[in-house]
Structures are given as C-alpha cells and as structure tokens.
Protein backbone atom coordinates (compact mmCIF):
# COMPACT_ATOMS: atom_id res chain seq x y z
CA UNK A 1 -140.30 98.87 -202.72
CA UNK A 2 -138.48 95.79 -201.74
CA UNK A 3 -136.70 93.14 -204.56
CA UNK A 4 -135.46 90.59 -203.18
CA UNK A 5 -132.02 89.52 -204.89
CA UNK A 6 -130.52 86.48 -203.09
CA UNK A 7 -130.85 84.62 -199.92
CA UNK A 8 -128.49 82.23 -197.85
CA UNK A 9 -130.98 80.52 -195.15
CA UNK A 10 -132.47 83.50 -193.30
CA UNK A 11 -129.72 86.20 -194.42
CA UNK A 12 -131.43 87.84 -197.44
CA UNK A 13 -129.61 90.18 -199.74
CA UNK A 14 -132.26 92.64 -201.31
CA UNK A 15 -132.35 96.43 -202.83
CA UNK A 16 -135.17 98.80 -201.46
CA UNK A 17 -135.81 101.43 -204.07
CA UNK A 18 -136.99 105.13 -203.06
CA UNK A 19 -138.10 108.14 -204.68
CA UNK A 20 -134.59 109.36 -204.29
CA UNK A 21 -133.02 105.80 -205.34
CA UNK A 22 -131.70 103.00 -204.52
CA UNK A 23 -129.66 101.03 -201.47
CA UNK A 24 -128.34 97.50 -201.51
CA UNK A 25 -129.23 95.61 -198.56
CA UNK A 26 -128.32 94.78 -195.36
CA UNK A 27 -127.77 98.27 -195.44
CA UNK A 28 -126.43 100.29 -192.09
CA UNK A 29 -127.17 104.04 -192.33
CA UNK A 30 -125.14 106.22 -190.65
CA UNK A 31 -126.70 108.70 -188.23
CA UNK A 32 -126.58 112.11 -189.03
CA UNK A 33 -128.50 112.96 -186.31
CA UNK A 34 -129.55 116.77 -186.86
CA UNK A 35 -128.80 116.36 -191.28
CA UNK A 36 -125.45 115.63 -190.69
CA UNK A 37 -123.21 112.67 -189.83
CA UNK A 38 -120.79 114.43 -187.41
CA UNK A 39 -117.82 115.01 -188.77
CA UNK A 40 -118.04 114.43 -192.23
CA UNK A 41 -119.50 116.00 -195.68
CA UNK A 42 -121.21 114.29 -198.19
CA UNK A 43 -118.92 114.18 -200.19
CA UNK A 44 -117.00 111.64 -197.61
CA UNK A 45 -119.98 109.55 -196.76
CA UNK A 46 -120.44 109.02 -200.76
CA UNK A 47 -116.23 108.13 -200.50
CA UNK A 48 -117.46 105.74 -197.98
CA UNK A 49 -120.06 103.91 -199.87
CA UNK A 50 -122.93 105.42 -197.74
CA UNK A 51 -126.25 104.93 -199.65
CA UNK A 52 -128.88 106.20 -197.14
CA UNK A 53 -128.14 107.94 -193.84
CA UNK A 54 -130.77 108.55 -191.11
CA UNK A 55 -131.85 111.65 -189.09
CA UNK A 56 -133.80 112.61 -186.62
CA UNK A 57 -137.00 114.02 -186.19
CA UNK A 58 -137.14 115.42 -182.88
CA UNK A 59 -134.20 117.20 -183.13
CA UNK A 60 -134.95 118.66 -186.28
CA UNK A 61 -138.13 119.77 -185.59
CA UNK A 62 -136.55 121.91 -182.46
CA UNK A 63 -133.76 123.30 -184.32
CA UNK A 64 -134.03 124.54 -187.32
CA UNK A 65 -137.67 123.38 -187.48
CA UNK A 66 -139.41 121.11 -190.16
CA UNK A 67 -140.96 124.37 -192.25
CA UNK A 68 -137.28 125.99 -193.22
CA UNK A 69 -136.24 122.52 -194.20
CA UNK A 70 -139.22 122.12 -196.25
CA UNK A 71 -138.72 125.42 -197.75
CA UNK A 72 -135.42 124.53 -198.57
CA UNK A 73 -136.48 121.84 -200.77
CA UNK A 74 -136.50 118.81 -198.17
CA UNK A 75 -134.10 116.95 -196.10
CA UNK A 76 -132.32 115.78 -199.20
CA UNK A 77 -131.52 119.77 -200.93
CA UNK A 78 -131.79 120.94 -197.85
CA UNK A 79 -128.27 119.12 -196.47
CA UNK A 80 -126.62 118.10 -200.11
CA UNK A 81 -127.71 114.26 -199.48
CA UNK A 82 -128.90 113.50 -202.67
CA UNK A 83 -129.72 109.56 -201.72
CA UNK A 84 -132.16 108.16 -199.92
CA UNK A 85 -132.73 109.43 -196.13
CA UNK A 86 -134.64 108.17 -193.20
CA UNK A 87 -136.11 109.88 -190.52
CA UNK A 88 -136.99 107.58 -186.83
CA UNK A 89 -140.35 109.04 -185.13
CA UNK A 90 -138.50 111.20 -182.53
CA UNK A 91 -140.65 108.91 -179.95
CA UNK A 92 -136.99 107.36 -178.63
CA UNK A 93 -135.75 110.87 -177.79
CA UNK A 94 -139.33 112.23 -176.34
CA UNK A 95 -139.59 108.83 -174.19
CA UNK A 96 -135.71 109.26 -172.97
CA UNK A 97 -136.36 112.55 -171.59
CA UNK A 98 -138.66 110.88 -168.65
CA UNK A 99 -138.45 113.09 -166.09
CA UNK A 100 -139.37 116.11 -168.37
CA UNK A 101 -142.03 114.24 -170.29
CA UNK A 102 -145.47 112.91 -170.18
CA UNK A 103 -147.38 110.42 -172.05
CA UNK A 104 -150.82 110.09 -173.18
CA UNK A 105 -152.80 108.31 -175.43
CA UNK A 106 -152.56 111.63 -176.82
CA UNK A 107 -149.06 111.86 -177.42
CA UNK A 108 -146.25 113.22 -175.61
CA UNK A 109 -146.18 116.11 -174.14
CA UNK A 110 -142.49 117.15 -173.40
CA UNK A 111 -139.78 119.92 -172.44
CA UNK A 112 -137.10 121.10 -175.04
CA UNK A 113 -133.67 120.10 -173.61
CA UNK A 114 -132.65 123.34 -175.15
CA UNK A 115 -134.79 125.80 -173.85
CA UNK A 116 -137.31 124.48 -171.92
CA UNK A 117 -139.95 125.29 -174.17
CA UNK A 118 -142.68 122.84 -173.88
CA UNK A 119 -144.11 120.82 -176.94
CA UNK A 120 -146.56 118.07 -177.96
CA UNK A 121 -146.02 115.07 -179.88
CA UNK A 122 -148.97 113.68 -181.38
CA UNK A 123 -149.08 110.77 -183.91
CA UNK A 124 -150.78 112.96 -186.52
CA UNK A 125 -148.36 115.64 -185.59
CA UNK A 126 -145.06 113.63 -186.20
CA UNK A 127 -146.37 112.05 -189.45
CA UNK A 128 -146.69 115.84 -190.33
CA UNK A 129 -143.84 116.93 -189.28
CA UNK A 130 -141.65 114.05 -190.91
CA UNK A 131 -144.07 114.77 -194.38
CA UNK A 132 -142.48 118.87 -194.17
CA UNK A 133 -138.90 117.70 -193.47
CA UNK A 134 -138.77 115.39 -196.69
CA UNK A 135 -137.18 111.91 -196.02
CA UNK A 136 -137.73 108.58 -197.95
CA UNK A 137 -138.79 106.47 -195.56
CA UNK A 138 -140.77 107.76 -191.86
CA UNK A 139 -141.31 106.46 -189.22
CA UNK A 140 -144.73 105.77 -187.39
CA UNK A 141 -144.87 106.86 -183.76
CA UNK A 142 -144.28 104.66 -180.85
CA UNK A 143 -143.94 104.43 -177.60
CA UNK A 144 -140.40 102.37 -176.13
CA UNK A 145 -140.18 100.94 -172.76
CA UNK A 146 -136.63 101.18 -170.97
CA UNK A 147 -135.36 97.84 -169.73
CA UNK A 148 -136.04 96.58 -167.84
CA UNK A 149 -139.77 96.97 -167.74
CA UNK A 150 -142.65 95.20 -165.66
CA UNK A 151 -145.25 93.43 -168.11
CA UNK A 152 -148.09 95.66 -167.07
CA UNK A 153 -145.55 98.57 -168.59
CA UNK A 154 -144.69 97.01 -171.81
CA UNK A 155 -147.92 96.22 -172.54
CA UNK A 156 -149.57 99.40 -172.17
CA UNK A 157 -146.62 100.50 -174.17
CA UNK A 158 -147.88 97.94 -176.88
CA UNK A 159 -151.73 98.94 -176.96
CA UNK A 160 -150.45 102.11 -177.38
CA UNK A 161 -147.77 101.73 -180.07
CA UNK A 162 -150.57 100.27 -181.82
CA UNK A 163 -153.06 102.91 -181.37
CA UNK A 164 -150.49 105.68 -182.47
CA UNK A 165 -149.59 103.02 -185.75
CA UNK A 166 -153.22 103.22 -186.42
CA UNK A 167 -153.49 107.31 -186.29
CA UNK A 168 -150.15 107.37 -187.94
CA UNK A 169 -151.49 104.97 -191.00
CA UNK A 170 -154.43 107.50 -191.18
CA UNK A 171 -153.28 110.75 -191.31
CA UNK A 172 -150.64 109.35 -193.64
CA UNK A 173 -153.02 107.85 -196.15
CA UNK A 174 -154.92 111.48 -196.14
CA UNK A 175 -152.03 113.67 -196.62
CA UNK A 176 -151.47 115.09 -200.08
CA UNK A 177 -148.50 113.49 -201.94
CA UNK A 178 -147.63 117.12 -204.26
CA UNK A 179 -144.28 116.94 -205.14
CA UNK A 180 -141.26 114.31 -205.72
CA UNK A 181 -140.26 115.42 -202.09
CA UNK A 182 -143.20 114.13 -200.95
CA UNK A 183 -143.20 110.52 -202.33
CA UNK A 184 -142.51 108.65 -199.31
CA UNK A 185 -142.81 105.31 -197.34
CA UNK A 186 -144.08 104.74 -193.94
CA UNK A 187 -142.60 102.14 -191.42
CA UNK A 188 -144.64 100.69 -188.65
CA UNK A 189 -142.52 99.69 -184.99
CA UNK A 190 -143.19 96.66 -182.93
CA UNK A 191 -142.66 96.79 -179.24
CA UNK A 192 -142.99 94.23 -176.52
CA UNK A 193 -139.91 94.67 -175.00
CA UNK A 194 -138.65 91.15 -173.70
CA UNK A 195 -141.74 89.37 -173.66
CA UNK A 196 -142.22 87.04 -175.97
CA UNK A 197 -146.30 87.04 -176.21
CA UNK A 198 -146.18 90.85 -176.21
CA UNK A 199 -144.02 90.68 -179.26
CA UNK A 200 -146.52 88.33 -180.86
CA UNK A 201 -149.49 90.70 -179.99
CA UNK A 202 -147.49 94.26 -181.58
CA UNK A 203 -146.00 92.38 -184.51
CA UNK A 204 -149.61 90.85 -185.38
CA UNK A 205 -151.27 94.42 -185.00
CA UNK A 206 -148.57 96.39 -186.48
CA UNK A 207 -148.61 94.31 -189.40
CA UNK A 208 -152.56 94.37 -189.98
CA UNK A 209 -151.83 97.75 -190.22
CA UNK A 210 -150.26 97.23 -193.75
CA UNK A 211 -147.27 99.65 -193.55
CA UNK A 212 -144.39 99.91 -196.16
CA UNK A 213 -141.71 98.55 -194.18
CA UNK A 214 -141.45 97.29 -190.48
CA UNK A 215 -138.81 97.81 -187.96
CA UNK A 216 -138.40 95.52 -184.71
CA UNK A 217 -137.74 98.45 -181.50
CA UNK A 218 -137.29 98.44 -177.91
CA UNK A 219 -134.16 96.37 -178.36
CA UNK A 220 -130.38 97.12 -177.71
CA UNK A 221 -131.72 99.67 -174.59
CA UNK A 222 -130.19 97.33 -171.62
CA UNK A 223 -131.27 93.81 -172.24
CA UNK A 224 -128.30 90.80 -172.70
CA UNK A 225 -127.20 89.87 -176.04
CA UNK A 226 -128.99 86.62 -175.66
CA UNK A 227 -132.19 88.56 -174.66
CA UNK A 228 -131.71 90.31 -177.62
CA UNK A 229 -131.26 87.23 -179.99
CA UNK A 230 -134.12 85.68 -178.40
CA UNK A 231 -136.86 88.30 -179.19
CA UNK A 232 -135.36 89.12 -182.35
CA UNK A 233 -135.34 85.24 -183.27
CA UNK A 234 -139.22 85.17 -182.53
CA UNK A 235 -140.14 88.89 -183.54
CA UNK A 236 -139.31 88.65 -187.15
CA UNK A 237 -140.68 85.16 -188.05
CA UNK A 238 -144.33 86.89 -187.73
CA UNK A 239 -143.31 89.71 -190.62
CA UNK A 240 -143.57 90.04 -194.12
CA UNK A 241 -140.71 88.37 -196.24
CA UNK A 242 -142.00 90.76 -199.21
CA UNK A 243 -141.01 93.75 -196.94
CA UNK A 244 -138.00 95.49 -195.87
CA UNK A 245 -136.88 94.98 -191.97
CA UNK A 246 -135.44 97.30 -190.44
CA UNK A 247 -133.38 96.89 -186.65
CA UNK A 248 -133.63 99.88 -184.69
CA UNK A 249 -130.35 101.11 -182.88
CA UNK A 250 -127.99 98.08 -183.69
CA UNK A 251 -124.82 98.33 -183.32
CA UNK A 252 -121.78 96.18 -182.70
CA UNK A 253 -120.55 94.61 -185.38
CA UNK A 254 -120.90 91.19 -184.32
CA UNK A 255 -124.97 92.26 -183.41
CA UNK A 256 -125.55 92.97 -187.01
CA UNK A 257 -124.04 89.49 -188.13
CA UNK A 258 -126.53 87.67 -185.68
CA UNK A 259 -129.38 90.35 -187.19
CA UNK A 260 -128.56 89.58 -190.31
CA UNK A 261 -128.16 85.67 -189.79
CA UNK A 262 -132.15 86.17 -188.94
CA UNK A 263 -132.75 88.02 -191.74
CA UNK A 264 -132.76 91.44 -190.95
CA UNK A 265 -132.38 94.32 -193.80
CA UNK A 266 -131.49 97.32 -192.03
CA UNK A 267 -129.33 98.73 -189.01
CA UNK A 268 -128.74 102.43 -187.91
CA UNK A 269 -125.99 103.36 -184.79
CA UNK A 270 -124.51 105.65 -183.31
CA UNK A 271 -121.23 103.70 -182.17
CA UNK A 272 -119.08 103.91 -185.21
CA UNK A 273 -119.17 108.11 -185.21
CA UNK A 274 -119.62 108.60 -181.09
CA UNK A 275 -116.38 106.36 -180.22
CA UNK A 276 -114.12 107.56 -183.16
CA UNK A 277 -115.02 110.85 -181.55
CA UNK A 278 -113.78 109.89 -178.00
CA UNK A 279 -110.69 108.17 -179.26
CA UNK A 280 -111.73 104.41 -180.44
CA UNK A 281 -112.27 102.77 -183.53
CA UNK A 282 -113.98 99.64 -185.25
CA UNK A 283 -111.50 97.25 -187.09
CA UNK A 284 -111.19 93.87 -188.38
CA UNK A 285 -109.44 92.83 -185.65
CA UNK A 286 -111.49 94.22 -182.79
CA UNK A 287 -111.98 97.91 -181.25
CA UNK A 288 -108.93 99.86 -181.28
CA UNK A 289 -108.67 102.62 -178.44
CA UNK A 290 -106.16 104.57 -180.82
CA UNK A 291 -105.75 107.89 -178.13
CA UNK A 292 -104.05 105.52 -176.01
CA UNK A 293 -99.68 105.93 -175.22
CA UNK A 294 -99.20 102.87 -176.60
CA UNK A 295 -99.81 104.30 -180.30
CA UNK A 296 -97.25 107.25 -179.94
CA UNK A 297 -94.90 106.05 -182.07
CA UNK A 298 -97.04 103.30 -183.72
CA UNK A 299 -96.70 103.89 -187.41
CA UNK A 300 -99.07 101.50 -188.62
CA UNK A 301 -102.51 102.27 -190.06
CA UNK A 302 -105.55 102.00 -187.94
CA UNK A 303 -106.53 98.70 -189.46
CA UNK A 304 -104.07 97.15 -191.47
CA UNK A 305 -106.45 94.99 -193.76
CA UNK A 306 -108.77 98.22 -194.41
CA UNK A 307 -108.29 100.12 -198.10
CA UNK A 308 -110.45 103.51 -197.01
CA UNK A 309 -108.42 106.57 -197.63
CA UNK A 310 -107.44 107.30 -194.25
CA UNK A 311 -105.86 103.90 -193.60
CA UNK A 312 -104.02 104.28 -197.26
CA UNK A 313 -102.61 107.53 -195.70
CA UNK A 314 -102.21 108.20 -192.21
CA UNK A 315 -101.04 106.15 -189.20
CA UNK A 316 -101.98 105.24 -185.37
CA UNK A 317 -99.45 107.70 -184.17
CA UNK A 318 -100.61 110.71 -186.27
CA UNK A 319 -104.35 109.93 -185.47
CA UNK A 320 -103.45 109.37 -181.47
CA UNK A 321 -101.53 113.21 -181.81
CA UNK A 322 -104.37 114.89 -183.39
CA UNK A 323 -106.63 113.46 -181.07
CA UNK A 324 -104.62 114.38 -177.76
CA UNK A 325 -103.81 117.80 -179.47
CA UNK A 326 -108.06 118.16 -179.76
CA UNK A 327 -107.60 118.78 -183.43
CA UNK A 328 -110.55 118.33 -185.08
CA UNK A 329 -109.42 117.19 -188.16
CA UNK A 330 -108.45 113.84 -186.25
CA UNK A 331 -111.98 113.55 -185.24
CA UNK A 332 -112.86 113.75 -188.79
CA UNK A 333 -110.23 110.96 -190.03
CA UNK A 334 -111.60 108.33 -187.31
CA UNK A 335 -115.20 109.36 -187.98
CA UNK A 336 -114.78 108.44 -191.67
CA UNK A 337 -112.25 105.42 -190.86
CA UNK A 338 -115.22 103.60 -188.48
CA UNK A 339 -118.07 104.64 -191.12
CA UNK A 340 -116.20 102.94 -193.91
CA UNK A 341 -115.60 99.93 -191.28
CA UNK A 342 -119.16 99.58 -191.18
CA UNK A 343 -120.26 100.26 -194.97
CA UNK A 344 -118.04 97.66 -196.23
CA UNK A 345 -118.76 95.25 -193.50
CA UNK A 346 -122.04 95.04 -195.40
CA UNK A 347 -121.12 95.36 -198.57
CA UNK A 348 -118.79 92.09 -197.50
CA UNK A 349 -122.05 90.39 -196.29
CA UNK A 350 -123.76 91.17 -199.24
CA UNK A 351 -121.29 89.86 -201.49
CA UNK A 352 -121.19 86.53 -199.03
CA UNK A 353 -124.56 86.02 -199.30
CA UNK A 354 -124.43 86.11 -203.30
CA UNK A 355 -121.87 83.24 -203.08
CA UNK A 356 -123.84 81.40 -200.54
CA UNK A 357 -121.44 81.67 -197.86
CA UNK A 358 -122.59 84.02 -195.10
CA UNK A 359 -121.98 82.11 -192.43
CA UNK A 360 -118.53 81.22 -193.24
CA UNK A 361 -118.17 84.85 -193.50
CA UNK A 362 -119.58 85.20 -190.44
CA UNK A 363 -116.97 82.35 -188.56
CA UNK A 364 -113.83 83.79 -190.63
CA UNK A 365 -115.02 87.58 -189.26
CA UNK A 366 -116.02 86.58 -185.33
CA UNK A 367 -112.18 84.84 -185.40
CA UNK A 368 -110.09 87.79 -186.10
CA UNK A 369 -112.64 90.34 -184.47
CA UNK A 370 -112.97 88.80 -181.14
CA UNK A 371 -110.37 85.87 -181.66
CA UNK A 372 -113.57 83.60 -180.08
CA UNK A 373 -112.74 80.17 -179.79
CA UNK A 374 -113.61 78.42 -182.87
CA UNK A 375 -116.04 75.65 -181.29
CA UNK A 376 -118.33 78.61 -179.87
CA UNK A 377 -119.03 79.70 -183.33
C-alpha cells in the first residue's frame, strides 16, 4: 500500500496506492465533511490538485444513511469523486457531543444533533457502516480525550481505544470483500493524549494489532504547539516506517511543516474551507482577513505569488464585495483559493524533499509566512 519514494532525514516523500488509485505523499485531504468539500465540485478540487478528500462517517450515516450510499455505488459514484476517499471513525464527533452521549466498553451510545433520535456506536457497527458507505481507507474506532485530561481519563481512554482496535480488526478481517467498492484499508488510532508513557502503551498495542495504516489522534484539541511537537516527536518513532502515517486534524500550515519534518504522511483540516467561508484566507505571506475595509479598493490578488485560477483572475476588492454582499459565489472563490494554498504547499514539500532540501524549504516558507526571526528557525 505504501512505496516509499524519497526521504530527507525524517520527511519522507511516498505514494499510497488504493483500489481507486493513487496519492503522492505528504498528502492533505480536504474535508468534505458530509461527500462534499463545501463550496466546491469536483471538478474544482481536481483544478486544485486534490487527490483524496476525506468524509465523515457519523454524519453520513445520519443523513442520508450508509445503505443509499451503498446503493448508489459507494462514496466514490455516489458524490462524482472518482479518487481515493477516506472516511475518520465518527468517534471525534460521537465523543464531542458529551453532554448528549455515553460511553461504554460497548460503544457509544448518543443523541442525533438533528433530531434527537438516539443511536449506538459500536466498533463492529462503525467498521460496518464505513464497509456500506465505500471509502479507501477506514478508520478503526476510538475513543479521544478533550484536553486537558487527568491520567486516570486518558488512560481508560487508551485501554479502550485498544479494545475497540481489536473488535474493529475482527469484524474487519470477517467481512466479505465482494466488489471493487469493497477493497479497502483499515487504519488503527493511537491515543494517550499528552502523556508520554500512555502514548508508548496505545502505539505498542495499536500496532500489534497489524492494521494497514496508523494515524497519531487526540492531538490539535487544546494542547500548546510545543505539547503537540512533543508527543508527536515520541509517538511516531514507535510506528512502522513501511506504513503510511496519517495526522489527525492538522492544520496550520506551519503544523504540517513540523509534522512533516517528523515524518508524517498525511493531514486532514478543516481551516482552509471554514475561514475562507468567514472571510480569511491562507497565503504565502500569512492569513489574509480579505472581508476587512482595508481591501475595498485593493486590486491586488489574494496572494500575489499564487498561480490558482482565482488569483489569475479576480482581486481582494472583488472577493471582500462578494463576501460583504453574502454572495455565495465569493464563498466559493476563497474556498478554492485556500484549498489550492494547501495542495500545492505539499506538492512544494514533495518536490523539496526530492531535491533534498526540505528544510530549507521549510526556513525560506516560515520567513515570508510569519516573517519569524531567522535565528528561531
């Protein structure tokens, strides 16, 4: 599943292949959260350079429910994504809605935020559910703490993540592969939150487990970047080099360059759609809030070294009056602006890495992104 191509210290540069293809990697994967990355087609996520998006299982499964996506052919046919797709576990959104929620060694047992139905999520139950709705790669079913957490809290969180990875592993091994939309690859999640022997304990038993791929979770929900850095820094030392690794929920730019120095493989956010959507952008020189007065008459591009259509085209000033005159088509233009910030961030890395020179990349990016001083770098 995973070749690796090239690697500059930690930073690796690999390709994961699918049933459905191919993606170069680092890869970020844009979130289209119910099958769709808000405001944009496919057609302008393949103009972007998208090669695998993510969506989500708990919402999917509410609305418009995992059997009419699998009757429509998958996740894939089913939304006109004919790449590789991800699903996460759902256990994120199920474990954010706390005070309508209960957990179990069971599962969770939880309230529908959209009509109050109540539901269960078992391990066996999400593996099933992410086998009907059809994406490449699923995600085993875990259990994440909020920061921050007392170490009593984290590690029951642990023992269970483990005991779910273990049903999960199960009733995935026993389910019948019948079909090309079928052929997928299961992730295991390691958990600990900021505790360091914790970490040790999930990565050893997730990995023991054998999954396809393993993704490092629980971070990015509250702790410091330096928190952050630290458990990444010892989490990923104890997996497989022979297996993609995938960051769950990052994020900032300059978060995926520290990943990525470690030797992570694969990011998913919401940031770059969510803040083009209230009025702010990613760019090469730093976030630009472009809904505020001082763009009125700005004719300049949103990021004047980008080359993605809507730069090429359209300027501060036009984006800032759609925005303010809640025209959605403005939306649209930011959305696709910040998701083509992010793809060719790392196709930028990627090409870096093939020279040898990622962390020059790295320095020459951090300098005009957050114009850091260069002896911090």
């Amino acid at each position: 599943m995973y070749e690796l191509r090239s690697v500059d210290r930690r930073a690796r540069h690999g390709v994961v292949s699918t049933a459905r293809g191919t993606f170069q990697t680092p890869a970020f994967m844009p979130v289209g959260t119910a099958g769709a990355v808000k405001a944009l087609a496919c057609e302008q996520l393949d103009e972007c350079g998208a090669e695998i998006i993510l969506a989500n299982t708990y919402h999917l499964y509410l609305r418009p429910g995992p059997d009419i996506v699998r009757s429509q052919g998958g996740l894939a046919k089913f939304t006109g994504w004919n790449k590789p797709t991800l699903t996460d576990s759902g256990g994120y959104q199920v474990f954010s809605l706390k005070d309508i929620s209960k957990v179990s060694d069971a599962g969770v047992e939880f309230q529908s935020h959209i009509d109050g139905s109540r539901h269960l999520f078992t391990p066996e139950k999400v593996v099933d559910i992410q086998r009907d709705i059809g994406a490449d790669i699923i995600m085993a079913f875990d259990q994440c703490v909020p920061y921050p957490s007392d170490e009593k809290t984290a590690a029951d969180a642990v023992r269970r993540t483990t005991y779910w990875a273990a049903r999960c592993r199960k009733r995935f091994a026993k389910s019948t592969a019948d079909g090309p939309d079928r052929a997928q690859s299961l992730f295991g999640i390691v958990q600990g939150s900021t505790y360091k022997d914790l970490r040790t304990r999930s990565a050893e038993e997730i990995v023991a487990l054998d999954f396809d791929g393993y993704a490092i979770g629980g971070l990015s929900v509250g702790e410091s970047k330096t928190e952050m850095e630290d458990m990444l820094a010892h989490t990923i030392e104890l997996l497989p080099a022979d297996k993609p690794r995938y960051m769950m929920g990052v994020g900032y730019p300059e978060d995926i360059l520290m990943a990525v120095s470690y030797g992570v493989d694969m990011f998913d956010c919401v940031l770059p759609t969510r803040n083009a959507r209230t009025g702010s952008v990613f760019t090469s020189t730093g976030p630009l809030v472009y809904r505020n007065a001082e763009y009125a008459d700005d004719s300049r591009p949103l990021d004047e070294h980008c080359d993605c259509a809507v730069c090429r085209r359209y300027s501060r000033a036009y984006l800032r009056h759609l925005f303010n005159q809640a025209e959605i088509t403005g939306l649209s233009l930011a959305t696709y602006h910040s998701v083509y910030f992010y793809l060719q961030l790392m196709r930028d890395i990627q090409g870096a890495m093939a020279a040898g020179r990622f962390d020059a990349f790295r320095r020459e990016f951090l300098l005009r992104y957050v114009q850091a001083d260069p002896t911090s770098l």
